[in-house]
C-alpha atoms as a PDB file:
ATOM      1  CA  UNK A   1       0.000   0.000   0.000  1.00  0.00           C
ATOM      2  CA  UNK A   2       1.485   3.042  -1.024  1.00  0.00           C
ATOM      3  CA  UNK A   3       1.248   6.145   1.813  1.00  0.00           C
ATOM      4  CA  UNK A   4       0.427   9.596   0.236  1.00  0.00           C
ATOM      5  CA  UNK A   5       0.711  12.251   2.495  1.00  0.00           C
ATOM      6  CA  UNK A   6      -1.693  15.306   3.205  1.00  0.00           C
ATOM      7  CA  UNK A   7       0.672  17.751   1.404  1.00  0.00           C
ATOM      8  CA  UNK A   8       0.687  15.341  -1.809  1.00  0.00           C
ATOM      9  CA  UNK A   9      -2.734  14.977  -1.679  1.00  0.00           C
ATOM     10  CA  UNK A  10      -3.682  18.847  -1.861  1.00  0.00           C
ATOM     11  CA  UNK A  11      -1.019  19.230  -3.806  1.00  0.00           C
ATOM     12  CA  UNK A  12      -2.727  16.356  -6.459  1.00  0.00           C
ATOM     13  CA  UNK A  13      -6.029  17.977  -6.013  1.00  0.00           C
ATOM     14  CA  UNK A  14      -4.895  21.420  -6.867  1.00  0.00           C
ATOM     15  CA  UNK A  15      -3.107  20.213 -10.196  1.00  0.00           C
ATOM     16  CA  UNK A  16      -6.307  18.707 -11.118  1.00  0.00           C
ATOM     17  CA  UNK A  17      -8.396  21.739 -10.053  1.00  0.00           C
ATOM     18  CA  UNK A  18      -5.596  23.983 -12.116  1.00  0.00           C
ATOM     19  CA  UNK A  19      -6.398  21.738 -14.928  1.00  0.00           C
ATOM     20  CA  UNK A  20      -9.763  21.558 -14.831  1.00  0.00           C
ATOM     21  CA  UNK A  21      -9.390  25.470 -14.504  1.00  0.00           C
ATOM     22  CA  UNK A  22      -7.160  26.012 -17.945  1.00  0.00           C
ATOM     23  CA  UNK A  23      -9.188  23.118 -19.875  1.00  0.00           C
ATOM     24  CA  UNK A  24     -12.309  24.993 -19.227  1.00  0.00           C
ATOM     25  CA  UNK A  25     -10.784  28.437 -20.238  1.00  0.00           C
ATOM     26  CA  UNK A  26      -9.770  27.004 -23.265  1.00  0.00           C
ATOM     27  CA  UNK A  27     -12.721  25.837 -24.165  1.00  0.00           C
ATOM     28  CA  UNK A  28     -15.328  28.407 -23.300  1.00  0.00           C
ATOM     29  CA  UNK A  29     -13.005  31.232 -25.490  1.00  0.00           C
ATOM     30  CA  UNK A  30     -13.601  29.738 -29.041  1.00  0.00           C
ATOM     31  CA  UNK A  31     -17.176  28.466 -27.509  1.00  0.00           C
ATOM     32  CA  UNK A  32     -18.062  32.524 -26.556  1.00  0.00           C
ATOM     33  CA  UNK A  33     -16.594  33.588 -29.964  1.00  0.00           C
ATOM     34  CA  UNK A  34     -18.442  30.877 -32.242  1.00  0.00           C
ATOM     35  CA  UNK A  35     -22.016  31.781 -30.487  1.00  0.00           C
ATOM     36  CA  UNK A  36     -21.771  35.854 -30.846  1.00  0.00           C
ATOM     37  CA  UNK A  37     -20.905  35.139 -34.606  1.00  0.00           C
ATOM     38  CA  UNK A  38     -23.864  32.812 -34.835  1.00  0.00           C
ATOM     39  CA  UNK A  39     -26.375  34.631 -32.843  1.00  0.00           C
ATOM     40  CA  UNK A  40     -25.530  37.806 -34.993  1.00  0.00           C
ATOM     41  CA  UNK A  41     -25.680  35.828 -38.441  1.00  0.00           C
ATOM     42  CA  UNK A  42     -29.127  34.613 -36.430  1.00  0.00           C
ATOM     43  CA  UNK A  43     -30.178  38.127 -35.695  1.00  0.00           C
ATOM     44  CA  UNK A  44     -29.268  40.652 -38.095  1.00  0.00           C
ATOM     45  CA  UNK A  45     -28.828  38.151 -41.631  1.00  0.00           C
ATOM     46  CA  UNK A  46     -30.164  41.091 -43.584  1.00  0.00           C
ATOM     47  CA  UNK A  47     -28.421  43.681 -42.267  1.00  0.00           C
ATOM     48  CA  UNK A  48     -25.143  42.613 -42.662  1.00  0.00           C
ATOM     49  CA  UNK A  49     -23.291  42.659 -46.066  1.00  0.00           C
ATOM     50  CA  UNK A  50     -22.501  39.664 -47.867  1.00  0.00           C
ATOM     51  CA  UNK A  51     -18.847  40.517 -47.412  1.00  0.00           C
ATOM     52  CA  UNK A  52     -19.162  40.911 -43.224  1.00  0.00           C
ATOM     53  CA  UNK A  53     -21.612  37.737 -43.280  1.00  0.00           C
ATOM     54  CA  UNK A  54     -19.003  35.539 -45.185  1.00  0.00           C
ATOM     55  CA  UNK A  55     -16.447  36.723 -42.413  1.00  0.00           C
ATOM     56  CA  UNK A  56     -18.375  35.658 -39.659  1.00  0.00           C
ATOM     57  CA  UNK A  57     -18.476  32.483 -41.515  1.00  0.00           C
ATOM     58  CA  UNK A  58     -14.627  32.521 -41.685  1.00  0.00           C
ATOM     59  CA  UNK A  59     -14.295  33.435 -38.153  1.00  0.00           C
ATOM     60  CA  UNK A  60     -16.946  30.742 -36.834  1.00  0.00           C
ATOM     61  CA  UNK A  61     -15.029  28.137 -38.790  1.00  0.00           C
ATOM     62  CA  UNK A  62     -11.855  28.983 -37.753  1.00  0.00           C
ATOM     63  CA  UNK A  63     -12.836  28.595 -33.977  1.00  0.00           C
ATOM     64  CA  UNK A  64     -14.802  25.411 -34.256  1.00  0.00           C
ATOM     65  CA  UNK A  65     -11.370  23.985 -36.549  1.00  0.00           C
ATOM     66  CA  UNK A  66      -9.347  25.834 -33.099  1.00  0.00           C
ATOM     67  CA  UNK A  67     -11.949  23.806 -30.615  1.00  0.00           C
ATOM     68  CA  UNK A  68     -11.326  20.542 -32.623  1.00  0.00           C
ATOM     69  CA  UNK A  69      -7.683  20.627 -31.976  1.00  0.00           C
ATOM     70  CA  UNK A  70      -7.850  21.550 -27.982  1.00  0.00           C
ATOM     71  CA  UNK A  71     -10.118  18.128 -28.156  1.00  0.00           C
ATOM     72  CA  UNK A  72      -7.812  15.746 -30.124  1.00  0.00           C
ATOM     73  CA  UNK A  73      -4.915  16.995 -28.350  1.00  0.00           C
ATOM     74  CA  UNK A  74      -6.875  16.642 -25.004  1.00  0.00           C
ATOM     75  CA  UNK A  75      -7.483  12.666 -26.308  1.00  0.00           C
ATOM     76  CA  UNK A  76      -3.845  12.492 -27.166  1.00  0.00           C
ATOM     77  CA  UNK A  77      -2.840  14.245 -23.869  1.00  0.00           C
ATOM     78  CA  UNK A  78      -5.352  11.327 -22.224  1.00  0.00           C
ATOM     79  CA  UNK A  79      -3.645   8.331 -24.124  1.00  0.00           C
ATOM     80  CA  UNK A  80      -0.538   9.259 -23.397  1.00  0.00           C
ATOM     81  CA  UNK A  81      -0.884   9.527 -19.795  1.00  0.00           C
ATOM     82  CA  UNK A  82      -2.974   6.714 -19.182  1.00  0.00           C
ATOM     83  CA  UNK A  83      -0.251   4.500 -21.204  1.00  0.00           C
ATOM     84  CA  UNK A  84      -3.023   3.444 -23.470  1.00  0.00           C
ATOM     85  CA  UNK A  85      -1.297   5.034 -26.722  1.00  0.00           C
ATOM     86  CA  UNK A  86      -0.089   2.146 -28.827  1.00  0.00           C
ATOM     87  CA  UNK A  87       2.988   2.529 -31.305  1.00  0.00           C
ATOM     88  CA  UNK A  88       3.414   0.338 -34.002  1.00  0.00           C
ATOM     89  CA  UNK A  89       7.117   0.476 -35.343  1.00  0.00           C
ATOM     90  CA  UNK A  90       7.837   0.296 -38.575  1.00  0.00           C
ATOM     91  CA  UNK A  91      11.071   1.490 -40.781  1.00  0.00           C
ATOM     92  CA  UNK A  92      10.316   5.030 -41.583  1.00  0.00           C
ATOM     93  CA  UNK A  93      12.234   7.012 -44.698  1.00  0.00           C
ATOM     94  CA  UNK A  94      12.628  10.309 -43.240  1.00  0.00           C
ATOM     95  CA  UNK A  95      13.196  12.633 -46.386  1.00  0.00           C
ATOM     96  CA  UNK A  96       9.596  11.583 -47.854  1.00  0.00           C
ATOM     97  CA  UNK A  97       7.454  12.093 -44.951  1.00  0.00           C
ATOM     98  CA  UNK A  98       9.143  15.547 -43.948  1.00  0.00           C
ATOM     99  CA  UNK A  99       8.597  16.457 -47.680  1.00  0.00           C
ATOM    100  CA  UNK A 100       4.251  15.354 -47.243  1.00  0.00           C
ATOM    101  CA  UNK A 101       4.609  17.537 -43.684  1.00  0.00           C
ATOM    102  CA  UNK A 102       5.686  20.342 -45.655  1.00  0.00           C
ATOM    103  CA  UNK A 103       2.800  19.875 -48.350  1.00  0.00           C
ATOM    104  CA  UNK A 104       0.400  20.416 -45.889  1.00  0.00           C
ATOM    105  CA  UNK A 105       1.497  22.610 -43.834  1.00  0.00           C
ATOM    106  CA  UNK A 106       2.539  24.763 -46.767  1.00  0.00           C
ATOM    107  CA  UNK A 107      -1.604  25.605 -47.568  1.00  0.00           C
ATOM    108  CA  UNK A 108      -1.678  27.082 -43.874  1.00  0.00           C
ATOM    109  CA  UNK A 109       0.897  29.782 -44.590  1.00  0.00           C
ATOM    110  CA  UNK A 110       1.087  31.107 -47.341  1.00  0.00           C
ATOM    111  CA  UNK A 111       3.570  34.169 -47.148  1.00  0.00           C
ATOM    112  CA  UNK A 112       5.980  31.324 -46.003  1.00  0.00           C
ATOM    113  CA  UNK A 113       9.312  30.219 -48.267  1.00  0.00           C
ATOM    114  CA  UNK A 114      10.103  26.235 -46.835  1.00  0.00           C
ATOM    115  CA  UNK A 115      13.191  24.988 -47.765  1.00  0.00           C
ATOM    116  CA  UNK A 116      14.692  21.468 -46.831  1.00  0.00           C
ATOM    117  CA  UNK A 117      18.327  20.150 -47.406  1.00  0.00           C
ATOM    118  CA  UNK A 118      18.526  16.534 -46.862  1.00  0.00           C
ATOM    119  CA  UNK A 119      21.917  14.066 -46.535  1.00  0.00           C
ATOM    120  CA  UNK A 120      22.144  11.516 -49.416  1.00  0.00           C
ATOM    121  CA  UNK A 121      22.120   7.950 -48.897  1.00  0.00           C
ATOM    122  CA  UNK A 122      20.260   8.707 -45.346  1.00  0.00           C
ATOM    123  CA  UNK A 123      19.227   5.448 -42.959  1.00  0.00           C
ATOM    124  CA  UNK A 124      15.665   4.629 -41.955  1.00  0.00           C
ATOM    125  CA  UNK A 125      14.793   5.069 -38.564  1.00  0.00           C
ATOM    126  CA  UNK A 126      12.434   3.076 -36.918  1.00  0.00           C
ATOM    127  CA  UNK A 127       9.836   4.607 -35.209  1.00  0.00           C
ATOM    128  CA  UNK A 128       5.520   4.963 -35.523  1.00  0.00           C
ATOM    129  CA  UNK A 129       5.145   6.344 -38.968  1.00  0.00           C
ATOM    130  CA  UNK A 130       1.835   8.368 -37.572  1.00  0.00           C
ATOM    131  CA  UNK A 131       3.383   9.579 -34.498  1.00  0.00           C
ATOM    132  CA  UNK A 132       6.612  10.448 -36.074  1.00  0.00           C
ATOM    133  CA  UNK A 133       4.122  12.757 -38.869  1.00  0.00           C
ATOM    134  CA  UNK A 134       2.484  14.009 -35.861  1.00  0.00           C
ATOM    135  CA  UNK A 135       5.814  15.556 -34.502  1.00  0.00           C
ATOM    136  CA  UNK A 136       6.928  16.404 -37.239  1.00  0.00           C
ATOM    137  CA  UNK A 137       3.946  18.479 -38.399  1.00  0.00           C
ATOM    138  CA  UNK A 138       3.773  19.956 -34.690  1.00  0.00           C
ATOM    139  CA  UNK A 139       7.204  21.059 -35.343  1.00  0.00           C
ATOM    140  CA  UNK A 140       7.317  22.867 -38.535  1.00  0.00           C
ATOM    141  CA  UNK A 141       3.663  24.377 -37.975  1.00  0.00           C
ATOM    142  CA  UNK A 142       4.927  25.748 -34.307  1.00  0.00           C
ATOM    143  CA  UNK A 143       7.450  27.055 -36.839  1.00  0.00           C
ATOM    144  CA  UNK A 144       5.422  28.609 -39.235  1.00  0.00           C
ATOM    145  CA  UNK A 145       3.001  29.993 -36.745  1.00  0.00           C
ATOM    146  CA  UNK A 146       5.997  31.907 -34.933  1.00  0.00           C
ATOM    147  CA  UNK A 147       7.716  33.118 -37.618  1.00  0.00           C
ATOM    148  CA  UNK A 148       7.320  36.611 -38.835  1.00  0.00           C
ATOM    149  CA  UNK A 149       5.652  37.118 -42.503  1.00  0.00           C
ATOM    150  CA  UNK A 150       7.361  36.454 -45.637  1.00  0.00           C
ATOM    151  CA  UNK A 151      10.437  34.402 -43.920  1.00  0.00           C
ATOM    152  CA  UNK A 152      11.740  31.068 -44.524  1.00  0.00           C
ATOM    153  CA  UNK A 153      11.675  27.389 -42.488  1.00  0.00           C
ATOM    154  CA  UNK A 154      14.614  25.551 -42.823  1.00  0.00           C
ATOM    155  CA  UNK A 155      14.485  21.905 -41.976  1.00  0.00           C
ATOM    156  CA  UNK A 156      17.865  20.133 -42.467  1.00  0.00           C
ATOM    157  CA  UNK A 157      18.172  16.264 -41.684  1.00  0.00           C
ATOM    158  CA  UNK A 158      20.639  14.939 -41.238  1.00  0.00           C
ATOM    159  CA  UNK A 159      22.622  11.872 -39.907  1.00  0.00           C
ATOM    160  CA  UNK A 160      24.868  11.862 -36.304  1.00  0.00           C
ATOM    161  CA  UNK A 161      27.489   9.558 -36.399  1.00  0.00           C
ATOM    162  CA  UNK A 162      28.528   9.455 -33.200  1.00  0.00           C
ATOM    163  CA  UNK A 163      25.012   8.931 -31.510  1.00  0.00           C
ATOM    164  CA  UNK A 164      24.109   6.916 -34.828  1.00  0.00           C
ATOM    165  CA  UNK A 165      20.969   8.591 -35.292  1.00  0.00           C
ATOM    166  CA  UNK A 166      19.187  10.408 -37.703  1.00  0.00           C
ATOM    167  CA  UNK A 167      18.249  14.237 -36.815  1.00  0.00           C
ATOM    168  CA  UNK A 168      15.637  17.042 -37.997  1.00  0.00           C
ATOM    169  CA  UNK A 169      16.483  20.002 -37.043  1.00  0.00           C
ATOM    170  CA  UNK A 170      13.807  22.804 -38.071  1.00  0.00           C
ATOM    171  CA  UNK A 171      14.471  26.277 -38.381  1.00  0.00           C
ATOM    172  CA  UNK A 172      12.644  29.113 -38.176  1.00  0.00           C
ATOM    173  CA  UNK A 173      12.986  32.988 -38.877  1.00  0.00           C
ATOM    174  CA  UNK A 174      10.984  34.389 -35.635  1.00  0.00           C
ATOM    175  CA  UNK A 175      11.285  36.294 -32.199  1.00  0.00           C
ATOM    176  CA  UNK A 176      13.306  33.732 -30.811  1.00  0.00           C
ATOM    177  CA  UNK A 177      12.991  32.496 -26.875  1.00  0.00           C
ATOM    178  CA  UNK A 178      14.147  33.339 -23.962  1.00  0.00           C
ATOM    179  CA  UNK A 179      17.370  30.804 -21.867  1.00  0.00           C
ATOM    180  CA  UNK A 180      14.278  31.094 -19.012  1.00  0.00           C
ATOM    181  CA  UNK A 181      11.023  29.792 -21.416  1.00  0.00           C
ATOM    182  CA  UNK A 182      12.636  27.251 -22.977  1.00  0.00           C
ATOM    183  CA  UNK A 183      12.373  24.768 -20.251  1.00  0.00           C
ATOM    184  CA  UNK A 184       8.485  26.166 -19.824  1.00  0.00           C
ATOM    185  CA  UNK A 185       7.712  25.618 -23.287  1.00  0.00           C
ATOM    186  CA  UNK A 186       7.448  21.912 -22.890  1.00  0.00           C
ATOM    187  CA  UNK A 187       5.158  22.009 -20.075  1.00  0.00           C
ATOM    188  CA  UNK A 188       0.739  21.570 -20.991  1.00  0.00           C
ATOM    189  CA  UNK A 189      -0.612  24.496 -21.342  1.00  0.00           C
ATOM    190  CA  UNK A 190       2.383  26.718 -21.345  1.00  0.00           C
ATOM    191  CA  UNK A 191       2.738  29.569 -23.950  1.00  0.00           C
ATOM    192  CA  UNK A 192       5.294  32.573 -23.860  1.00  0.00           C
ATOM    193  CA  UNK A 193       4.159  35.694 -23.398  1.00  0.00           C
ATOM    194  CA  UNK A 194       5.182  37.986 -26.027  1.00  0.00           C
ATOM    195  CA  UNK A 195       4.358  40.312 -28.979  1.00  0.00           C
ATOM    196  CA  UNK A 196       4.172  37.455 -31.371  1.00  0.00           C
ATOM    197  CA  UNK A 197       2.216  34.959 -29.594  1.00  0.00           C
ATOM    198  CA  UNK A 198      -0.322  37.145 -28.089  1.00  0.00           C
ATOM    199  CA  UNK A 199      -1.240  37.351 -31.801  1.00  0.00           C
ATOM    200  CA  UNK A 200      -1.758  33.665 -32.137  1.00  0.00           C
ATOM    201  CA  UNK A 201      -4.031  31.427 -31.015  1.00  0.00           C
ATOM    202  CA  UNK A 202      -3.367  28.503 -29.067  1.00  0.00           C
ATOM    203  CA  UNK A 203      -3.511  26.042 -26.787  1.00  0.00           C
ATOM    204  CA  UNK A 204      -0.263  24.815 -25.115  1.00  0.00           C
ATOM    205  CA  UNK A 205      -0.416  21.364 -25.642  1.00  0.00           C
ATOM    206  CA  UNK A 206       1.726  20.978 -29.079  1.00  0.00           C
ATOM    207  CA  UNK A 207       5.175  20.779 -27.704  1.00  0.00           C
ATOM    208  CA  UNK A 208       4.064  18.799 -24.659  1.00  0.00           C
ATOM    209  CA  UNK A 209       2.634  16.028 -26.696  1.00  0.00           C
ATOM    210  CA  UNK A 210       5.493  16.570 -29.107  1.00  0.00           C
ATOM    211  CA  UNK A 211       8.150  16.023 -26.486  1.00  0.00           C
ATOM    212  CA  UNK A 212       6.518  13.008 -24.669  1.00  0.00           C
ATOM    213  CA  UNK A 213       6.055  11.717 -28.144  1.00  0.00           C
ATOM    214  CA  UNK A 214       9.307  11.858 -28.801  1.00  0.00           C
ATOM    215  CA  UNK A 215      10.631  10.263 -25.194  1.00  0.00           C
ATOM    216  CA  UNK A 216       8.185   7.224 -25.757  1.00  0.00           C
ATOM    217  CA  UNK A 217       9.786   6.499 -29.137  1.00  0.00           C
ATOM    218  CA  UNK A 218      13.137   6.647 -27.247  1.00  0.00           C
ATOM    219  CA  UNK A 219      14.186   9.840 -29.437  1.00  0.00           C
ATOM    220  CA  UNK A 220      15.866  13.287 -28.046  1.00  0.00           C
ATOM    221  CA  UNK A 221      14.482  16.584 -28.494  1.00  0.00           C
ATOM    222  CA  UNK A 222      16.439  19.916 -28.056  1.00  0.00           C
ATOM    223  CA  UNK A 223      16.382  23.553 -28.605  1.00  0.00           C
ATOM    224  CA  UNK A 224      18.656  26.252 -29.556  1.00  0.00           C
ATOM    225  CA  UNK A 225      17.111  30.477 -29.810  1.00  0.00           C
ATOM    226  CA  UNK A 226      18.087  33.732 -30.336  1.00  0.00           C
ATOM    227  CA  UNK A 227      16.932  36.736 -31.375  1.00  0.00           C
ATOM    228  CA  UNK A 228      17.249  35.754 -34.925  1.00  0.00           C
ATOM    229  CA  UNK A 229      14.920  32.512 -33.875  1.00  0.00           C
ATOM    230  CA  UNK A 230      14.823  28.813 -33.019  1.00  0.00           C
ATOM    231  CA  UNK A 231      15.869  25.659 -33.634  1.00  0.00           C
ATOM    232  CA  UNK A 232      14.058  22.707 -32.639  1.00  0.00           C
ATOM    233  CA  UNK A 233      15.969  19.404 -33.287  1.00  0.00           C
ATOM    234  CA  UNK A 234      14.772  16.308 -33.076  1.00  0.00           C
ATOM    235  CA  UNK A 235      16.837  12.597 -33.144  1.00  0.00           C
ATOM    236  CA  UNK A 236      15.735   8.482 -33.562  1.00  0.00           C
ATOM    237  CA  UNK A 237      18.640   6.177 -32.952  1.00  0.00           C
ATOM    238  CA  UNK A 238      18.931   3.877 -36.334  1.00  0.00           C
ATOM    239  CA  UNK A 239      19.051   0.684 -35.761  1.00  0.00           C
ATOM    240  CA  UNK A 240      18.487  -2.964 -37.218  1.00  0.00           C
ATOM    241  CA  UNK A 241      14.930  -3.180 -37.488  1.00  0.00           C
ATOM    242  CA  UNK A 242      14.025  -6.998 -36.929  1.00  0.00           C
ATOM    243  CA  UNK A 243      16.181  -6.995 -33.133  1.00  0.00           C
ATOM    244  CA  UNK A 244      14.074  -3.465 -32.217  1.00  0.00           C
ATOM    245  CA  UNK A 245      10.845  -5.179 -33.470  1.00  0.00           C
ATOM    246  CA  UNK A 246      11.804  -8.086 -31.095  1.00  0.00           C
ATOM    247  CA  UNK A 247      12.718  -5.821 -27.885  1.00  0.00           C
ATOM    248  CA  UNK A 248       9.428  -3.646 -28.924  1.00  0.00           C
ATOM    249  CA  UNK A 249       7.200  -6.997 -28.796  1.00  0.00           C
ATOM    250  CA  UNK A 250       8.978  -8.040 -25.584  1.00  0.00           C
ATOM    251  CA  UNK A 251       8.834  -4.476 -23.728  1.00  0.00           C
END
């Protein structure tokens, strides 16, 4: 029988109250925002032009596609801590699904320049093929999103050597963050407060479920900023795929 103490106990309760707290918050802002819209569509239809109609539309879409995400990543968040998320490992080729993460995020942003320099003859890495997408498009959106107009992403992979792994390192062109935030930045529900972000909507989940993604698949993450922006980098050991298969099976 394991002894929790009062402290812990409060100390468990108010996490869960905190969460409870910031879930709802979350929720109820793109809940407030798609109701006005509606109820004014509802209300004044004919006095509104067809131009401010079809951006209430716009707007009204946007925050239900905004609420969608809090949810799946809520579910994902869920899985993931309830050690019900199951990987299936498979050998990945890294330069083709980077290139179909860049396809779609590349309709989101559309001032954006992407550009992508890849090793020849690069290794497969074994990892989920849908969880490793996930991070990856997590990655280079969080890049996109925090980059200033008209700039560039760089994504460079490349493989280590010495560690014998494969790494992505993505680039991006933005405000940059600061030696103190970059250890908060991991953390659920955690955003930095700056010019830039306040801009943005969000929901400070991405780099959490990024991160743990990338611990459960036994990869590294890391980041490098300044004020010319970031670097997140992000590395899967290669490895012979029928003895990790085995030791995947037997874990």
């Amino acid at each position: 029988m394991v002894d929790i103490s009062e402290d812990k106990l409060n100390e468990l309760e108010q996490a869960h109250l905190d969460f409870i707290s910031t879930v709802s918050h979350e929720i109820r802002t793109p809940l407030t925002s798609i109701r006005g819209f509606a109820d004014t569509l509802l209300m004044s239809y004919d006095k509104l032009s067809e131009e401010q109609r079809e951006k209430f539309l716009h707007i009204i879409k946007d925050q239900s596609n905004r609420l969608i995400k809090l949810v799946e990543n809520l579910l994902t968040v869920s899985k993931m801590q309830s050690n019900k998320e199951l990987l299936v490992y498979k050998a990945v080729d890294v330069a083709s699904i980077v290139e179909s993460c860049i396809q779609i995020i590349k309709l989101q942003y559309k001032t954006h320049k992407y550009e992508c320099n890849y090793e020849k003859n690069l290794p497969k890495i074994l990892v989920d093929a849908d969880k490793f997408q996930q991070i990856l498009i997590n990655l280079i959106d969080n890049a996109s999103k925090y980059s200033f107009e008209n700039t560039t992403v760089y994504v460079d992979v490349f493989q280590n050597f010495k560690e014998n792994t494969v790494c992505i390192a993505i680039k991006d062109e933005g405000a940059g963050i600061t030696e103190e935030n970059i250890e908060k930045i991991f953390k659920k529900f955690s955003r930095i407060d700056s010019p830039l972000t306040r801009k943005i909507q969000g929901n400070g989940l991405g780099l959490y479920i990024t991160k743990t993604l990338v611990e459960k698949m036994d990869g590294k993450i890391s980041v490098e900023s300044s004020e010319k922006g970031s670097i997140f980098t992000v590395s899967f050991k290669i490895a012979n795929v029928e003895d990790e298969v085995l030791k995947k099976i037997k874990e």
